[in-house]
N, C-alpha and C. Protein backbone atom coordinates (compact mmCIF):
# COMPACT_ATOMS: atom_id res chain seq x y z
N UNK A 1 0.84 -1.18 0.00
CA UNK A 1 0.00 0.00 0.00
C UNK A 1 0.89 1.24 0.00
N UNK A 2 0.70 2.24 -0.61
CA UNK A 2 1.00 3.47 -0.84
C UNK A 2 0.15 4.84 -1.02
N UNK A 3 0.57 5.79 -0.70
CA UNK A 3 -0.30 6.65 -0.93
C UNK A 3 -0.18 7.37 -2.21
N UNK A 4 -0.99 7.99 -2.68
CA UNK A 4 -1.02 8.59 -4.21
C UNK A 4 -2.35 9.63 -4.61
N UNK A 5 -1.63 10.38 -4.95
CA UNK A 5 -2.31 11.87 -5.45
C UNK A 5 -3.36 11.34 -6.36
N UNK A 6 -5.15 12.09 -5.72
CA UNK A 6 -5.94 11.96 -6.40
C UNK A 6 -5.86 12.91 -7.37
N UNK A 7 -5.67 14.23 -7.33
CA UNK A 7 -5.89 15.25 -7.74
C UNK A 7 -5.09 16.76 -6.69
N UNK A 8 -3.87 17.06 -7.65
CA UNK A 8 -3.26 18.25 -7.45
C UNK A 8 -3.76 19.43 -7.31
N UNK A 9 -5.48 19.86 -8.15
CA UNK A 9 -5.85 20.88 -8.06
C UNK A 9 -6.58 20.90 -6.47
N UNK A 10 -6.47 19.83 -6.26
CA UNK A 10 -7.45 19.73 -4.94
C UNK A 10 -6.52 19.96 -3.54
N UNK A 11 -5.55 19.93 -4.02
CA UNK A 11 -4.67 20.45 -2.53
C UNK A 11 -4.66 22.12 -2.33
N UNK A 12 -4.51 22.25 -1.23
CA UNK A 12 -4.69 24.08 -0.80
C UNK A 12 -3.67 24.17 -0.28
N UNK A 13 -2.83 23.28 -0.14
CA UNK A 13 -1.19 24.37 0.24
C UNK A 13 -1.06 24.11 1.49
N UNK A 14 -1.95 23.35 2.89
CA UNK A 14 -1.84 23.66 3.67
C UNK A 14 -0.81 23.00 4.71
N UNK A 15 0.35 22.08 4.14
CA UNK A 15 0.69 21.68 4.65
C UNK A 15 0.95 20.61 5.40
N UNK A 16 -0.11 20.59 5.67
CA UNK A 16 -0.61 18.96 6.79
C UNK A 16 -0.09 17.88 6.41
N UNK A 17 -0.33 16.87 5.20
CA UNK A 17 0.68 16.03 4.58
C UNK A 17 1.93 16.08 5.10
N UNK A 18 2.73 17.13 4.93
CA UNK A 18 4.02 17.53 4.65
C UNK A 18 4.16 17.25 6.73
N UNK A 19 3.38 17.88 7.34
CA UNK A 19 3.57 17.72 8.67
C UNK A 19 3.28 16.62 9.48
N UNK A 20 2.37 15.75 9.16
CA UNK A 20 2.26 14.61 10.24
C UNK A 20 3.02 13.47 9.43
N UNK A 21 3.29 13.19 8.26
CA UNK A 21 3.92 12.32 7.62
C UNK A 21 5.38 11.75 8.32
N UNK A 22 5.06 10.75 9.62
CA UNK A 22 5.79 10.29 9.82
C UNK A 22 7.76 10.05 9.28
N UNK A 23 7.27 9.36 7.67
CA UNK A 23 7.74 8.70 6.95
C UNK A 23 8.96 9.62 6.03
N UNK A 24 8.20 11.19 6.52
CA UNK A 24 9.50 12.21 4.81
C UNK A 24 8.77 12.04 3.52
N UNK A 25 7.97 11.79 3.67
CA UNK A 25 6.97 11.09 1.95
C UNK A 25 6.86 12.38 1.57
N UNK A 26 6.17 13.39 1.49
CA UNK A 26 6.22 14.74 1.20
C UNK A 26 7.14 15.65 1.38
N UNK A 27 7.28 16.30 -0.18
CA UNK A 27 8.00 17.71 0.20
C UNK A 27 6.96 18.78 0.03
N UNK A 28 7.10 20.31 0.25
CA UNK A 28 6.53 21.31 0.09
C UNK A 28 7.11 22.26 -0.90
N UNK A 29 6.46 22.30 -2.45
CA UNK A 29 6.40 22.94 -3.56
C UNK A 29 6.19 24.93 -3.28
N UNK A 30 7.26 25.47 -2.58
CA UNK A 30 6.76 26.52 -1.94
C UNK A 30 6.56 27.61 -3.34
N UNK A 31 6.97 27.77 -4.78
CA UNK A 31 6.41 27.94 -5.60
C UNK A 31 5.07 27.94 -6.10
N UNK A 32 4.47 26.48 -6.36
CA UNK A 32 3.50 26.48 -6.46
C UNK A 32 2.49 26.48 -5.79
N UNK A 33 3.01 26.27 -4.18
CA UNK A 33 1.93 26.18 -2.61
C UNK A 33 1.24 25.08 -2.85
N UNK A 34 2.10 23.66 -3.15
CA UNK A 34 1.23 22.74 -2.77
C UNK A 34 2.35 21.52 -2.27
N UNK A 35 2.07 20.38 -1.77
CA UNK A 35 2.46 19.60 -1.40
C UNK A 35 3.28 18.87 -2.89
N UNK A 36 3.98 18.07 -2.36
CA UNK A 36 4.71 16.69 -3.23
C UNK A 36 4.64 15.73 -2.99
N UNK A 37 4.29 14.67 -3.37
CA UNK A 37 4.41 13.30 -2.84
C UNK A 37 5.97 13.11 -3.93
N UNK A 38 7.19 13.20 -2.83
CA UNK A 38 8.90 12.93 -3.00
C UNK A 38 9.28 12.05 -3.22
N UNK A 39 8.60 11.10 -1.94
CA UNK A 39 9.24 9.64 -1.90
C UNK A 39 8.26 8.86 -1.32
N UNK A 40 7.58 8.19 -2.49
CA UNK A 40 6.60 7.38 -2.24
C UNK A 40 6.60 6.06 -1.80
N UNK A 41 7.86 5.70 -2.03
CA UNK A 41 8.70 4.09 -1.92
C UNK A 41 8.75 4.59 -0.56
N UNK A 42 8.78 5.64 0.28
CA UNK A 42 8.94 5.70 1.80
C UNK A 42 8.23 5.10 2.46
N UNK A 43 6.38 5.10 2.25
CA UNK A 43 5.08 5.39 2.61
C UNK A 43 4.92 3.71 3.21
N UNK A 44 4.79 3.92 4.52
CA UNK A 44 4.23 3.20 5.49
C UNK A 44 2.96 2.32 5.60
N UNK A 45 1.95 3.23 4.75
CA UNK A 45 0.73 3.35 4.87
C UNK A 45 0.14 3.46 6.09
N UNK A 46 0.46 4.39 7.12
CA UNK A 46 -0.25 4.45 8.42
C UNK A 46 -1.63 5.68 8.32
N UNK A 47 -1.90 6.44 6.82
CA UNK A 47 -2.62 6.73 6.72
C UNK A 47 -2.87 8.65 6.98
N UNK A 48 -2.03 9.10 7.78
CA UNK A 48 -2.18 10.03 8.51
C UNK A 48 -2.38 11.13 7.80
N UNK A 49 -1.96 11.00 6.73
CA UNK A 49 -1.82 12.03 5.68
C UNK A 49 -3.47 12.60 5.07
N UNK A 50 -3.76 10.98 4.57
CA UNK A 50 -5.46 10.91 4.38
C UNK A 50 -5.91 11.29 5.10
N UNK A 51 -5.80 10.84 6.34
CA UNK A 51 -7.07 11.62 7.29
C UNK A 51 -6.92 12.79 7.71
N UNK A 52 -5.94 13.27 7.47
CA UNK A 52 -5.43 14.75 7.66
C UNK A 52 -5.34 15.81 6.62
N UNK A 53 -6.11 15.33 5.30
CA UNK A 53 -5.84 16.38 4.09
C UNK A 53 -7.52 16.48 3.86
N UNK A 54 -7.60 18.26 4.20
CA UNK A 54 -8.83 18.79 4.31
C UNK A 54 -8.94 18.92 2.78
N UNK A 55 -7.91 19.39 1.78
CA UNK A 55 -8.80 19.12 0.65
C UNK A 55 -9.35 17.52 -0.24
N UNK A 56 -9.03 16.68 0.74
CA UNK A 56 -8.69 14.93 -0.01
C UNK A 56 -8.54 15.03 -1.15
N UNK A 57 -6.74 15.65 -1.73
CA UNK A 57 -6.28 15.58 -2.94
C UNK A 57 -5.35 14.13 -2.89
N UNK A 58 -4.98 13.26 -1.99
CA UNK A 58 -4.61 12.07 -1.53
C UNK A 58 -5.22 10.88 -0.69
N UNK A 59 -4.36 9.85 -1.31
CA UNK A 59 -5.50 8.65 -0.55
C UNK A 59 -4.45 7.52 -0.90
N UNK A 60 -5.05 6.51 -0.12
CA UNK A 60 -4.13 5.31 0.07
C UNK A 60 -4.64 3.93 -0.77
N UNK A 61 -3.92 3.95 -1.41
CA UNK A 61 -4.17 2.66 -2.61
C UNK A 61 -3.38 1.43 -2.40
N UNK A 62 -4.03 0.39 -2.58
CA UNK A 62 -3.27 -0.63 -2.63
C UNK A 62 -2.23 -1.45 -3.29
N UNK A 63 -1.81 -0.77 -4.16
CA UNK A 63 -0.85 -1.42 -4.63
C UNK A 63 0.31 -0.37 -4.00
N UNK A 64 1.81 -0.87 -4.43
CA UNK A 64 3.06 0.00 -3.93
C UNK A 64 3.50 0.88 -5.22
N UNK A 65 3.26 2.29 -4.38
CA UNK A 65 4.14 3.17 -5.58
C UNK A 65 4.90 3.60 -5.56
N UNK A 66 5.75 3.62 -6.81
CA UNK A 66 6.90 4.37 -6.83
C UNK A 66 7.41 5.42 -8.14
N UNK A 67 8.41 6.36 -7.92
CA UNK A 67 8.29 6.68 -9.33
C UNK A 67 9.34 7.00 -9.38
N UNK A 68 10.11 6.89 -10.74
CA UNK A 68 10.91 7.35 -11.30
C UNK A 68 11.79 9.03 -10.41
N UNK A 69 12.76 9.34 -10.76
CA UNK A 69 13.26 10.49 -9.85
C UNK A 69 12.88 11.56 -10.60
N UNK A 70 12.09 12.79 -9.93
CA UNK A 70 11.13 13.50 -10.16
C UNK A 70 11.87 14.70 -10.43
N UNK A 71 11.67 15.77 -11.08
CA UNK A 71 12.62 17.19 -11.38
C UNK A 71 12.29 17.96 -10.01
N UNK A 72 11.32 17.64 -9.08
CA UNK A 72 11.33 18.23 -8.04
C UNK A 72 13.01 17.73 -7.24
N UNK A 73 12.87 16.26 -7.18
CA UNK A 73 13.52 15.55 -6.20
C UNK A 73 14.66 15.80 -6.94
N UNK A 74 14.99 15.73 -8.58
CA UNK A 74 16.51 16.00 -9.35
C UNK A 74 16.80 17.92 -9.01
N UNK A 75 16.40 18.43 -9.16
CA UNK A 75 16.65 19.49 -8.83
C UNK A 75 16.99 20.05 -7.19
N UNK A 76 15.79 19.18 -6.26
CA UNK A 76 16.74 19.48 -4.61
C UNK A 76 17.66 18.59 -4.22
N UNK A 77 18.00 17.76 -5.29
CA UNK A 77 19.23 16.74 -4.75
C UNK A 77 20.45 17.53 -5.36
N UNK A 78 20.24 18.01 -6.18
CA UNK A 78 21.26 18.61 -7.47
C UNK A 78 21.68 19.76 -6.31
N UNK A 79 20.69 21.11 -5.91
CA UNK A 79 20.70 21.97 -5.13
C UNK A 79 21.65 21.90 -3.65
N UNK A 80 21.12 20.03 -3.25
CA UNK A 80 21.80 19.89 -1.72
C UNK A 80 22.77 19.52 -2.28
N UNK A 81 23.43 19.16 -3.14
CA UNK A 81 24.98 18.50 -3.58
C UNK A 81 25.57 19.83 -3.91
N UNK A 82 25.33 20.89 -4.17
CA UNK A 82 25.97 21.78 -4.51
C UNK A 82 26.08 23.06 -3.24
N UNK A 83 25.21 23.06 -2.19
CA UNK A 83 25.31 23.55 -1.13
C UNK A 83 26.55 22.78 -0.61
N UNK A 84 26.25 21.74 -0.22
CA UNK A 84 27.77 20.70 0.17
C UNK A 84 28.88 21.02 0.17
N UNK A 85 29.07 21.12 -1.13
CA UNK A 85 30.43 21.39 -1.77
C UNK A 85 31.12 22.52 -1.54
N UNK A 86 30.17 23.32 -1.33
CA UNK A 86 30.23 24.93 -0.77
C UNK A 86 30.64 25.17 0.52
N UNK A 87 30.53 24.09 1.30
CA UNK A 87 30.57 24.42 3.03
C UNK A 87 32.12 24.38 3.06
């Protein structure tokens, strides 16, 4: 089981995902003000996210998902490797 985005227009930015998510499964798109599902191969399925997303743009499906590495996730990995290097 994994969780997976019903619908992007349906999130409001608020966070919640991004905050009780045990797991790191979400990042926060502060551009566009909405959530990410980052790392879905993380996802526990303990649910918290679902019952905690007032717009239910997410939900928990049964099969396991995963995806490919995302230009969100290539771009803040790219970003933290180059902060790094810098210190």
């Amino acid at each position: 089981m994994s969780v997976k985005r019903i619908d992007l227009n349906l999130c409001i930015g608020c966070k919640e995902c991004y905050t009780v998510c045990p797991m790191d499964v979400f990042r926060f798109d502060s551009v566009a003000k909405k959530s990410v599902i980052a790392y879905p191969e993380n996802c526990q399925s303990c649910g918290q996210c679902y019952l905690n997303c007032p717009g239910r743009s997410i939900t928990i499906v049964n099969e396991m998902t995963g995806y490919s590495i995302t230009s969100y996730r290539a771009t803040t990995t790219a970003r933290n490797a180059k902060s790094e290097t810098t210190k």
